[in-house]
Protein backbone atom coordinates (compact mmCIF):
# COMPACT_ATOMS: atom_id res chain seq x y z
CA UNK A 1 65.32 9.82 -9.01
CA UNK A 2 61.69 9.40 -9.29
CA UNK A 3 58.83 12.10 -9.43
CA UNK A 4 56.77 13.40 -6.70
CA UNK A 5 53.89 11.61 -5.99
CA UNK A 6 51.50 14.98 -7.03
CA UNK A 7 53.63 15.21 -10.51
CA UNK A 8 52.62 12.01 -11.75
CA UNK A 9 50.45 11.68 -14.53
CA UNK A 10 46.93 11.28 -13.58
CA UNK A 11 47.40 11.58 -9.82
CA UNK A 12 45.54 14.70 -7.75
CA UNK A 13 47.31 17.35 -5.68
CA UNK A 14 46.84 16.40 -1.86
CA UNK A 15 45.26 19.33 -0.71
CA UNK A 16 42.36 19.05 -3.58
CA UNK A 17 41.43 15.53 -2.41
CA UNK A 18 41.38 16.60 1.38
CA UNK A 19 38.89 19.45 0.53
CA UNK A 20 36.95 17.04 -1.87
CA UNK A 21 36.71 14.50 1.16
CA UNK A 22 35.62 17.29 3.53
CA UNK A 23 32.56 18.12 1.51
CA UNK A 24 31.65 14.95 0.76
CA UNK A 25 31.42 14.52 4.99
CA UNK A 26 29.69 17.89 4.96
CA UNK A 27 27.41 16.44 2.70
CA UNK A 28 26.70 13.07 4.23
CA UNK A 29 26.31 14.76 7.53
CA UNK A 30 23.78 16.76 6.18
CA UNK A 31 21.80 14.24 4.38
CA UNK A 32 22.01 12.06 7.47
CA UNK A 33 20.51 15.04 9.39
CA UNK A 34 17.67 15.46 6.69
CA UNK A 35 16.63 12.19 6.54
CA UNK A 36 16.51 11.66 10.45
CA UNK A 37 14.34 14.46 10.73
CA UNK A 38 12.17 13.68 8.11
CA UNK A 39 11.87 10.46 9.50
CA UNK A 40 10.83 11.37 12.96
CA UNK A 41 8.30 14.07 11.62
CA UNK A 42 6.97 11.01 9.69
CA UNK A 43 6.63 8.19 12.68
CA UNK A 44 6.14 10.90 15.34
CA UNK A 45 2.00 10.66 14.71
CA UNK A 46 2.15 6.51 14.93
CA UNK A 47 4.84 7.35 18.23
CA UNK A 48 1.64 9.02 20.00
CA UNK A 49 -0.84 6.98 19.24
CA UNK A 50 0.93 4.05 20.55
CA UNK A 51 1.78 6.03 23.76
CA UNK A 52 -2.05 7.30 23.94
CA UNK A 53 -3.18 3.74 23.48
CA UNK A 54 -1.18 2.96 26.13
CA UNK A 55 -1.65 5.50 28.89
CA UNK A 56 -4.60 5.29 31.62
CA UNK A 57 -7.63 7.50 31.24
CA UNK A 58 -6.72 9.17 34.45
CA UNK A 59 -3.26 10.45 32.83
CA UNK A 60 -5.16 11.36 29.72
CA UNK A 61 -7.32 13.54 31.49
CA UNK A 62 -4.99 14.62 34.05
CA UNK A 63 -3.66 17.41 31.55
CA UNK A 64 -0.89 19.32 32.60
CA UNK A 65 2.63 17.94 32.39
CA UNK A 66 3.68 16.30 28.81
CA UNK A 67 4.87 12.88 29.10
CA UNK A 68 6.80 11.77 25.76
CA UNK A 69 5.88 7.80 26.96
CA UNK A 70 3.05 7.20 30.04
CA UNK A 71 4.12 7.04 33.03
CA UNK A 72 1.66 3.71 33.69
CA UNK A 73 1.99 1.37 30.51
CA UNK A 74 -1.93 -0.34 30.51
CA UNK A 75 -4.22 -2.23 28.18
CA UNK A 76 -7.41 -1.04 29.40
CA UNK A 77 -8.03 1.22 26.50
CA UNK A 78 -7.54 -1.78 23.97
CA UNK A 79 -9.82 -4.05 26.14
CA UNK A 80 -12.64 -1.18 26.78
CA UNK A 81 -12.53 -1.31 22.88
CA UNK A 82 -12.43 -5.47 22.20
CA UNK A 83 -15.11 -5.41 25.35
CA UNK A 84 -17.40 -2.53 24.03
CA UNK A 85 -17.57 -2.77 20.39
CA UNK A 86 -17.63 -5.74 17.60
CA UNK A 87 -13.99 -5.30 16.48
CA UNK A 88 -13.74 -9.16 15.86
CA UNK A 89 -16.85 -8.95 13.56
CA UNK A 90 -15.53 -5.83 11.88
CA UNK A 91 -11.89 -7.15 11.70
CA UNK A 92 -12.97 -10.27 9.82
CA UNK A 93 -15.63 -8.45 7.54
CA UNK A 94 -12.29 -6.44 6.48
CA UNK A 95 -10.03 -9.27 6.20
CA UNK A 96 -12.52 -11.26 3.80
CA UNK A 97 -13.43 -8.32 1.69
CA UNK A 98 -9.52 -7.53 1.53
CA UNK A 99 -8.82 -10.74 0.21
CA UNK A 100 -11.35 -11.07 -2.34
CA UNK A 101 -10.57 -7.56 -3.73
CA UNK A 102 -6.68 -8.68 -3.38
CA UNK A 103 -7.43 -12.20 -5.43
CA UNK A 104 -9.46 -10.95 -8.28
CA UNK A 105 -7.51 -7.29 -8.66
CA UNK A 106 -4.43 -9.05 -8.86
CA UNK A 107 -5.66 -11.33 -11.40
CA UNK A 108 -6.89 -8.89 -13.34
CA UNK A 109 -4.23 -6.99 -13.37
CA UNK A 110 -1.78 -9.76 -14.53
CA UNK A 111 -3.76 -10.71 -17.32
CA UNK A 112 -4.56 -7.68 -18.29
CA UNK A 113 -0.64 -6.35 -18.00
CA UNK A 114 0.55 -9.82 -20.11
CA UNK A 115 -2.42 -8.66 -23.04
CA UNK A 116 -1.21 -5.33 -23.34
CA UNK A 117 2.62 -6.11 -23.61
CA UNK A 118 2.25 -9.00 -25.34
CA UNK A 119 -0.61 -9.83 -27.97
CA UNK A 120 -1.26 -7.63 -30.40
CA UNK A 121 -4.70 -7.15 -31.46
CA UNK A 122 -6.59 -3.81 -33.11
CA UNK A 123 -7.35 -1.14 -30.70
CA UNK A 124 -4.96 -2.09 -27.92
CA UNK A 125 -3.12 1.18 -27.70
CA UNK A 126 -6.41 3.47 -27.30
CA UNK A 127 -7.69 0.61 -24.85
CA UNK A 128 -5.00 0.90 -22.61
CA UNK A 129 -4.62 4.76 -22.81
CA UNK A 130 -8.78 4.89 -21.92
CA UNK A 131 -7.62 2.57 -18.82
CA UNK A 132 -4.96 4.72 -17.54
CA UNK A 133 -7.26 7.91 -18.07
CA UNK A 134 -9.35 6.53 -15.84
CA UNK A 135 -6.85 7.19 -12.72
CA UNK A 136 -6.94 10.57 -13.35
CA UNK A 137 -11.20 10.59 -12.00
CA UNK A 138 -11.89 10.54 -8.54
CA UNK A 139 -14.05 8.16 -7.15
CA UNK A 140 -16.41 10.47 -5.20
CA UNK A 141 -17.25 11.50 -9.33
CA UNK A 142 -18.56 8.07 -9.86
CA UNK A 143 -20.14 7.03 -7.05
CA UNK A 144 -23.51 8.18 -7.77
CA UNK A 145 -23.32 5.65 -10.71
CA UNK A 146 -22.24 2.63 -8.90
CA UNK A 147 -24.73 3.23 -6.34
CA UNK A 148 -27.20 2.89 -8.64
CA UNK A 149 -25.81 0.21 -10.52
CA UNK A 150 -25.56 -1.69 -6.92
CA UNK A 151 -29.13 -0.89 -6.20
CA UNK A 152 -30.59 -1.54 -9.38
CA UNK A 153 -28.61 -5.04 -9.17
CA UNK A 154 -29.67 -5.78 -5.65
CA UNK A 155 -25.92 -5.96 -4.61
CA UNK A 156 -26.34 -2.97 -2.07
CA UNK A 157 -26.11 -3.58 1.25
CA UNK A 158 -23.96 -6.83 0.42
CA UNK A 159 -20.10 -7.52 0.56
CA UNK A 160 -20.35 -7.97 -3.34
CA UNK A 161 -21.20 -4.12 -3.53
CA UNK A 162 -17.93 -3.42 -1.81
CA UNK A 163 -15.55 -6.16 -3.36
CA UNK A 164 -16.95 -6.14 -7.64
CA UNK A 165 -16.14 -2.18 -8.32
CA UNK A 166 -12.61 -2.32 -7.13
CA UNK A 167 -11.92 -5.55 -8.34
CA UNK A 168 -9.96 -4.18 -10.86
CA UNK A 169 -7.47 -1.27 -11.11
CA UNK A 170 -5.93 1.43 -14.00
CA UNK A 171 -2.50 1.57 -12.34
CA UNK A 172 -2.07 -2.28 -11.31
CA UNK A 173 -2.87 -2.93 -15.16
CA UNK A 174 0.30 0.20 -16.23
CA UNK A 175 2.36 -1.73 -13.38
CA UNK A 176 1.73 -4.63 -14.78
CA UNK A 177 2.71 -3.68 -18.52
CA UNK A 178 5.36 -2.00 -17.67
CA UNK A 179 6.87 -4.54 -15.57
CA UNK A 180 6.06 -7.75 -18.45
CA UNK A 181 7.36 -5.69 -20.56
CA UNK A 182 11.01 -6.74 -20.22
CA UNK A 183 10.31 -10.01 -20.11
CA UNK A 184 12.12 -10.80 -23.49
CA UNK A 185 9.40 -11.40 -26.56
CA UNK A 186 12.19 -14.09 -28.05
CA UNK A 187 11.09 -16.02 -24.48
CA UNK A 188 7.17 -16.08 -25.44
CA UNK A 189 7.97 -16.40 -29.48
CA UNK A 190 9.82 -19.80 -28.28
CA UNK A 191 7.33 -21.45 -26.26
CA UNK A 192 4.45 -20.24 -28.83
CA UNK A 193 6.55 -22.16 -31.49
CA UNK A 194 6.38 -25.27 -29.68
CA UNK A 195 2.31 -25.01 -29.69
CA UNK A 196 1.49 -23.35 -26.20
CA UNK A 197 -1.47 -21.59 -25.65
CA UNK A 198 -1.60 -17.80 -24.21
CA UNK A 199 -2.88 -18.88 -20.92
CA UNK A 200 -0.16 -21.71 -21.07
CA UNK A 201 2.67 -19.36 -21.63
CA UNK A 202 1.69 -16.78 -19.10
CA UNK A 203 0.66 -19.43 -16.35
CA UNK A 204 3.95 -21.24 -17.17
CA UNK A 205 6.48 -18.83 -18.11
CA UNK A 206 4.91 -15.21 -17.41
CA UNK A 207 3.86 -15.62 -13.79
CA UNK A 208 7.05 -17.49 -12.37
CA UNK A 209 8.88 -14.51 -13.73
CA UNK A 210 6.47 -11.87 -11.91
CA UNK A 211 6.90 -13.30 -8.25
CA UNK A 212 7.76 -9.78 -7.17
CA UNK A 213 5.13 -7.63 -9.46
CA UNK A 214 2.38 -9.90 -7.74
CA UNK A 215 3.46 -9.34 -4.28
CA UNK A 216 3.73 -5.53 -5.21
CA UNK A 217 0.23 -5.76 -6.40
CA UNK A 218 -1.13 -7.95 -3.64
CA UNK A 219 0.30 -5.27 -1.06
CA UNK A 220 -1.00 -1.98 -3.51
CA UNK A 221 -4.62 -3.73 -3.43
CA UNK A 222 -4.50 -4.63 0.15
CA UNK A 223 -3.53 -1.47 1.41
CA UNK A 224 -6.47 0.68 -0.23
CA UNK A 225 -8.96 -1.95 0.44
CA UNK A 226 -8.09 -2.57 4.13
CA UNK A 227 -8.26 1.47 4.21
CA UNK A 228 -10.94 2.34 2.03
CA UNK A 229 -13.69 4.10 3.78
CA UNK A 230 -15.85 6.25 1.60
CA UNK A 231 -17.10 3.70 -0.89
CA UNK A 232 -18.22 0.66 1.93
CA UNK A 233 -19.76 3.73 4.38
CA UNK A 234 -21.97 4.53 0.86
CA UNK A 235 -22.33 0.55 0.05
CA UNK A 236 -23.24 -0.98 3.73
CA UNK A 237 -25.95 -0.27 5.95
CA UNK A 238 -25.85 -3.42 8.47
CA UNK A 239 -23.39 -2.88 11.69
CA UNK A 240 -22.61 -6.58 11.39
CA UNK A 241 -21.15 -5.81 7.94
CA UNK A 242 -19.34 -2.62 8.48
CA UNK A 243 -15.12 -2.72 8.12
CA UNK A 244 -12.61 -1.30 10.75
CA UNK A 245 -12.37 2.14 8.90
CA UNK A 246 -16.21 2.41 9.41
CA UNK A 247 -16.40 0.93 12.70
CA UNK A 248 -13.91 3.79 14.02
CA UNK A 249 -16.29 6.24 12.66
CA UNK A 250 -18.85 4.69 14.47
CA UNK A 251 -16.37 4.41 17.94
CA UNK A 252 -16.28 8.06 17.25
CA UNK A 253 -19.74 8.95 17.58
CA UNK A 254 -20.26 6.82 20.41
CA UNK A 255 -17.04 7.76 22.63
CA UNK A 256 -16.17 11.15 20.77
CA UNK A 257 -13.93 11.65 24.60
CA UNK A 258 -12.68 9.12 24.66
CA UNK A 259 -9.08 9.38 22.69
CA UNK A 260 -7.39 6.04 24.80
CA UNK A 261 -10.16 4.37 23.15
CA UNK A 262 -9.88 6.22 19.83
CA UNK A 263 -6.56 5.29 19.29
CA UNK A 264 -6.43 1.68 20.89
CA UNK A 265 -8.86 1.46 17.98
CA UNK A 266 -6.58 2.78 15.15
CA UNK A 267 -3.60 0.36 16.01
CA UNK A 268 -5.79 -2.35 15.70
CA UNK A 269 -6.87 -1.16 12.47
CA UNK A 270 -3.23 -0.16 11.18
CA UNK A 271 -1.27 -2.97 12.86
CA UNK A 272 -2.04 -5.99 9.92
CA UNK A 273 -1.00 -3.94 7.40
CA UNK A 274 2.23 -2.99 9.17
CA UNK A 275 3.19 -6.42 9.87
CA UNK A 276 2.47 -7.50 6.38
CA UNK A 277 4.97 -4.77 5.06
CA UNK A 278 7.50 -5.55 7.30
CA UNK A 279 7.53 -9.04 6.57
CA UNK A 280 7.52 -8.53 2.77
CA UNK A 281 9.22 -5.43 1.97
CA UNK A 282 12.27 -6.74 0.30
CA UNK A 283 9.52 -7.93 -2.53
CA UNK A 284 7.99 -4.65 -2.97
CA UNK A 285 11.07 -2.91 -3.12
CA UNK A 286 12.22 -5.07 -6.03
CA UNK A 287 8.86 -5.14 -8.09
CA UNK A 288 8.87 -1.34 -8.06
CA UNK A 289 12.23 -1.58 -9.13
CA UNK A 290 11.96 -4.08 -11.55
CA UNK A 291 8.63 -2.41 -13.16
CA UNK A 292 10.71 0.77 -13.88
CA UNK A 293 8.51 2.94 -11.56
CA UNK A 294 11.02 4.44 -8.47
């Protein structure tokens, strides 16, 4: 006659696995409860601006009853804002400093990342510590340097003024490393062997294998250019040149009131960069994965 099932060797009494099974529910539940919450505190402030942009001036500044969504979906706050104000201008002014900054911080990041994992020459540990130190100062302590440099160059008041000093970055350069640094050194050794250059190996071999560390980078430098406001307010003096961070400063202090306005403005402003992360998330999700930072 055989043994009870719970007697065996190896096997758990029934009761233990019920109660382990219960508190792993109790646990999901509650993790599924955190993260819902968290997540609504976190889209509740995009939530009402969309509804805001969306709602009539008369509802606006009716007062009185909360409405969660408006009771009359309109557009008029988006077109008072394309009709009053240069947002085409300023929406291309951000576009084409955003890509330049994208283009040559990227660049400089990659070659910069392939140096320090893989050449060695004297000095490059100190180098790249001095570069990461560098994160740690915040850019309001330098400004009064680069606005000097820009004005003693003749760059001020120029898109060159806002695209050269963040044309390169500290932490794309440690993403970089970090991320070319598990690309096997046998890989580089080999091609080196057969007589290719530096610039051969890492246009050839290096970058093919860093598809998703560029489009982490391309996203990292898009998203603080396309929202960088202190350093162009300082750097540009021309309406015709200001960005869509600026140019919402400016709505403000012409229609301080008006908040269907406000925030018709602020979608505009937020809405390329959301569609660009939705589109290529699964990329950045992998080159933060891959460059060992989670």
């Amino acid at each position: 006659m055989s043994a009870p099932v719970n007697d065996r060797v190896g096997a758990r009494p029934i009761g233990r696995v019920s109660t382990r099974a219960r508190r792993e529910r109790r646990e999901l539940v509650l993790r599924t409860v955190i993260v819902a919450v968290v997540g609504l505190l976190t889209i509740s402030p995009l939530y009402w601006m969309v509804a805001v942009t969306f709602s009539t001036r008369a509802e606006l500044l009716g007062g009185g009853e909360l409405r969660l969504w408006p009771r009359e979906v309109t557009l008029e706050n988006v077109e008072r804002v394309l009709g009053s104000f240069p947002v085409a201008t300023w929406f291309g002014n951000s576009v084409a400093i955003s890509a330049v900054v994208m283009v040559l911080s990227v660049s400089t990041s990659l070659l910069a990342g392939y140096a320090f994992s893989h050449l060695r020459f004297r000095g490059s540990t100190p180098l790249f510590f001095i570069g990461l130190a560098t994160m740690v100062l915040p850019v309001q302590v330098i400004m009064v340097a680069l606005f000097r440099i820009i004005t003693t160059t003749g760059l001020y008041g120029t898109y060159w003024a806002v695209i050269l000093p963040t044309a390169a970055s500290a932490f794309g350069l440690f993403l970089a490393r970090q991320f070319m640094l598990g690309i096997p050194r046998e890989l580089i050794e080999a091609a080196r062997l057969d007589g290719a250059g530096h610039l051969t190996v890492f246009r050839r071999i290096v970058l093919p294998l860093s598809k998703a560390l560029v489009a982490v980078l391309a996203f990292m430098s898009l998203l603080s250019s396309w929202n960088d406001f202190a350093w162009p307010l300082i750097a540009l003096r021309e309406n015709r040149l200001f960005t869509l961070p600026i140019g919402l400063l400016y709505l403000q202090g012409q229609a301080n009131s008006d908040y269907g306005a406000t925030m018709a403005f602020a979608l505009i402003n937020i809405l390329p960069i959301a569609i660009v992360f939705l589109v290529f998330q699964r990329y950045f999700i992998a080159g933060f994965a891959r460059s060992g930072i989670k």
